[in-house]
N, C-alpha and C. Protein backbone atom coordinates (compact mmCIF):
# COMPACT_ATOMS: atom_id res chain seq x y z
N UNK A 1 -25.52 4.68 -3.10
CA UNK A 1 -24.84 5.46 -4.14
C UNK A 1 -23.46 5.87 -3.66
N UNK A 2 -23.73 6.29 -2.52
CA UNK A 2 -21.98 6.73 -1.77
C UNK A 2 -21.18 5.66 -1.64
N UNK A 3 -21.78 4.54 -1.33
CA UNK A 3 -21.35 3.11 -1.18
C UNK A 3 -20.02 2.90 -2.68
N UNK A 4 -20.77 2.95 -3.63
CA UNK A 4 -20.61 2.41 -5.00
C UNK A 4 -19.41 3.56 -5.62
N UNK A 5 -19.46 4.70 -5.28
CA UNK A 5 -19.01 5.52 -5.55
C UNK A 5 -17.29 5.46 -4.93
N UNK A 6 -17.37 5.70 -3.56
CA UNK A 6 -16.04 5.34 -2.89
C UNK A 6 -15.77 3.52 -3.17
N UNK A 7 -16.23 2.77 -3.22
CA UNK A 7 -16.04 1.72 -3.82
C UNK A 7 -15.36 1.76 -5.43
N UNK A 8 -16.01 2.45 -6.22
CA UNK A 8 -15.24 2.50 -7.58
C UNK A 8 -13.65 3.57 -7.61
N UNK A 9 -14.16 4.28 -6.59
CA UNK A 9 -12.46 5.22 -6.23
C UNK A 9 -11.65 4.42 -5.70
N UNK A 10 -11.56 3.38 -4.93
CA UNK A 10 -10.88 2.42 -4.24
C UNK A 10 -10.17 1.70 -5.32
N UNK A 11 -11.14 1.08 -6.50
CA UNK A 11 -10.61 0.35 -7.67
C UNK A 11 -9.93 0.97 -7.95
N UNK A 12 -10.12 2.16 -8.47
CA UNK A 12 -9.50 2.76 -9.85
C UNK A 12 -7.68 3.23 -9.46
N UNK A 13 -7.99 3.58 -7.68
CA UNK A 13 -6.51 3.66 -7.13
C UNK A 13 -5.46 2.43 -7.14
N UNK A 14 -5.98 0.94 -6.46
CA UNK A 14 -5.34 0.25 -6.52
C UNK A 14 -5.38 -0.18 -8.00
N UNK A 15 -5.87 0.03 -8.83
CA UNK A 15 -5.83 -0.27 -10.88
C UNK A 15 -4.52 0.56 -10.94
N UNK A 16 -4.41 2.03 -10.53
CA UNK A 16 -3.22 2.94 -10.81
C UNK A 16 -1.79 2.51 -9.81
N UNK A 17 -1.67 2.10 -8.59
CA UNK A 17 -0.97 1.61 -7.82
C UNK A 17 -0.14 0.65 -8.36
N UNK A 18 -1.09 -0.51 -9.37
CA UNK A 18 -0.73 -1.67 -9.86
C UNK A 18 0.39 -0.88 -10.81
N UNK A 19 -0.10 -0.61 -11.75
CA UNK A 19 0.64 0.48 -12.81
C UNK A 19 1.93 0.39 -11.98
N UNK A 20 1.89 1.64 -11.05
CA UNK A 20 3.26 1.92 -10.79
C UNK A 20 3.91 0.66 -10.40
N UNK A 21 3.28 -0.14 -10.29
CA UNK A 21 4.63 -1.43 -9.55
C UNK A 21 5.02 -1.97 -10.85
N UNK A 22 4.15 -1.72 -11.99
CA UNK A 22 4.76 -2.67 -13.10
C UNK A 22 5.75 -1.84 -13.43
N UNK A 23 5.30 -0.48 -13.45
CA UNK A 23 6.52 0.42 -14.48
C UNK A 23 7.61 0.06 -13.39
N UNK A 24 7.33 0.47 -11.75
CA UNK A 24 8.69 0.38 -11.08
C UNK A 24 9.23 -1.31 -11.72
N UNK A 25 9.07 -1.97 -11.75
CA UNK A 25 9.56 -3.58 -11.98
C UNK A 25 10.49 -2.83 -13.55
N UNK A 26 10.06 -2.55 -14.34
CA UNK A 26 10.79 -2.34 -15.58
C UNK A 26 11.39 -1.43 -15.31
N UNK A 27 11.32 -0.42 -14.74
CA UNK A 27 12.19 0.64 -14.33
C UNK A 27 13.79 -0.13 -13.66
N UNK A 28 13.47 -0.80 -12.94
CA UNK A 28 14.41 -1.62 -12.00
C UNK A 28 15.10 -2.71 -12.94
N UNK A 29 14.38 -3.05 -14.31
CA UNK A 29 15.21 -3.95 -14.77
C UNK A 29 15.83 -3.51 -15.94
N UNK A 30 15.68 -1.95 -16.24
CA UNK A 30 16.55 -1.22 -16.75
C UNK A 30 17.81 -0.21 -16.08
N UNK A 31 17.53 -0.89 -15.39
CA UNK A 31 18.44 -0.26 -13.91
C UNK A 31 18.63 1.27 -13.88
N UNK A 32 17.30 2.13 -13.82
CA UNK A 32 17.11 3.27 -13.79
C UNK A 32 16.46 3.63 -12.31
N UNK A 33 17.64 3.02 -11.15
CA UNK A 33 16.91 2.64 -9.90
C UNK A 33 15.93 3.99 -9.06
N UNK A 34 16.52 4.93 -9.33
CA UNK A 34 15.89 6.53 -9.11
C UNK A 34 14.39 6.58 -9.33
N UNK A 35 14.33 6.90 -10.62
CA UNK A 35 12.93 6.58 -11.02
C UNK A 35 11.99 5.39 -10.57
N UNK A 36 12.68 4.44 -10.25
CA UNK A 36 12.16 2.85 -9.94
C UNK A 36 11.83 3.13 -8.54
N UNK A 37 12.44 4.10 -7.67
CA UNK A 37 12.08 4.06 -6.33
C UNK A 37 10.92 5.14 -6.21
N UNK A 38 11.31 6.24 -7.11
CA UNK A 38 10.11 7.21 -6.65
C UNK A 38 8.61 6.52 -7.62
N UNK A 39 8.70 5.69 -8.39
CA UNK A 39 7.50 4.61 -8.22
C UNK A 39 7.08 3.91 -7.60
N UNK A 40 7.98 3.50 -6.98
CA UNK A 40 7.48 2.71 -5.74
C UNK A 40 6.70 3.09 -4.84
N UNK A 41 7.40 4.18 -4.17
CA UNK A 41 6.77 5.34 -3.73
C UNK A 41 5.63 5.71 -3.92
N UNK A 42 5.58 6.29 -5.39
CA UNK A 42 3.80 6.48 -5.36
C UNK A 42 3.01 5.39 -5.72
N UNK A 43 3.28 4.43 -5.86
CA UNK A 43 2.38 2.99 -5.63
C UNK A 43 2.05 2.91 -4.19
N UNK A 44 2.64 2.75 -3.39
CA UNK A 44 2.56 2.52 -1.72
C UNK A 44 1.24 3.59 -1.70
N UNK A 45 1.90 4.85 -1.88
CA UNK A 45 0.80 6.24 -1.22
C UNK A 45 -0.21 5.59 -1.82
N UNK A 46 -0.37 5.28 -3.47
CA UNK A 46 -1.99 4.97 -4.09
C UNK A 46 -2.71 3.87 -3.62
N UNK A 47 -1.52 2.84 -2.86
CA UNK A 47 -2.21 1.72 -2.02
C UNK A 47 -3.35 2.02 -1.21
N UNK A 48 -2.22 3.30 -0.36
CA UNK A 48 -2.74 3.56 0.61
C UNK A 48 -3.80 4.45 1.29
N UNK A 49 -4.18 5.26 -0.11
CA UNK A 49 -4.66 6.04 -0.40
C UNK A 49 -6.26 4.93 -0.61
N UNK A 50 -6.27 4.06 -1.84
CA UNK A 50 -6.88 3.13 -1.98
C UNK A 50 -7.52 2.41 -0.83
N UNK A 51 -6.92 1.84 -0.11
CA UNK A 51 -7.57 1.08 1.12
C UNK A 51 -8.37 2.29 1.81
N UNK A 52 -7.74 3.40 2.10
CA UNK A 52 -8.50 4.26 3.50
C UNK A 52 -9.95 4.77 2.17
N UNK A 53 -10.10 5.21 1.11
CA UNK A 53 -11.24 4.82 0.68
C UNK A 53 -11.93 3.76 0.78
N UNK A 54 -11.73 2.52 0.96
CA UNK A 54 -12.26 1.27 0.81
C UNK A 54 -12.60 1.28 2.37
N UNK A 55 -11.95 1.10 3.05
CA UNK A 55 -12.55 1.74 4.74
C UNK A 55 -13.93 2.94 4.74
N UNK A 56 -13.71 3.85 4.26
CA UNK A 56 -14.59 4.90 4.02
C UNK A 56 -16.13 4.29 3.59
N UNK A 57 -15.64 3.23 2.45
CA UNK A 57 -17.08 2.70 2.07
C UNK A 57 -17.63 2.02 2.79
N UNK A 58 -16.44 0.94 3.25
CA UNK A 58 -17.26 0.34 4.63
C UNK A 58 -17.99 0.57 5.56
N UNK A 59 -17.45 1.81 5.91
CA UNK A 59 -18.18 3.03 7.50
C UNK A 59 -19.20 3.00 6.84
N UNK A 60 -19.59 3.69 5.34
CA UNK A 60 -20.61 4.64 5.05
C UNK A 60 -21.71 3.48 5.10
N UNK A 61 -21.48 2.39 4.62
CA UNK A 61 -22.38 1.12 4.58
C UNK A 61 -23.27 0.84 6.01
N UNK A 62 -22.38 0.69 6.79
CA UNK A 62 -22.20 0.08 7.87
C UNK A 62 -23.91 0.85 8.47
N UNK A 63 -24.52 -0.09 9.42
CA UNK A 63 -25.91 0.30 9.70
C UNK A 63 -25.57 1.07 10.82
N UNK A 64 -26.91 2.44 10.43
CA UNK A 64 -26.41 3.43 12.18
C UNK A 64 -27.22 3.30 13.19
């Protein structure tokens, strides 16, 4: 259950991460580069945020 759980938080971050890279991409090709960077920005963190959950599920899996 913990497995599945931090597993579906993992998705749903890199699902929102994605987001920001699209808006940053249109942001950038409206040349509103400000905004385009502090998306970027929080895409990276939700990456990264994303993976160290996805690690988390792994541990919790993992046999003790």
């Amino acid at each position: 259950m913990k497995f599945g759980l931090l597993i579906a938080l993992a998705t749903a971050l890199f699902v929102a991460a994605v987001f920001f890279f699209v808006r940053s991409s249109e942001l950038l090709l409206s040349k509103d580069y400000l905004a385009a960077i502090l998306h970027l920005v929080a895409g990276l963190a939700l990456s990264k945020a994303g993976l160290e959950l996805a690690r988390l599920a792994v541990l919790a899996r993992a046999p003790r």
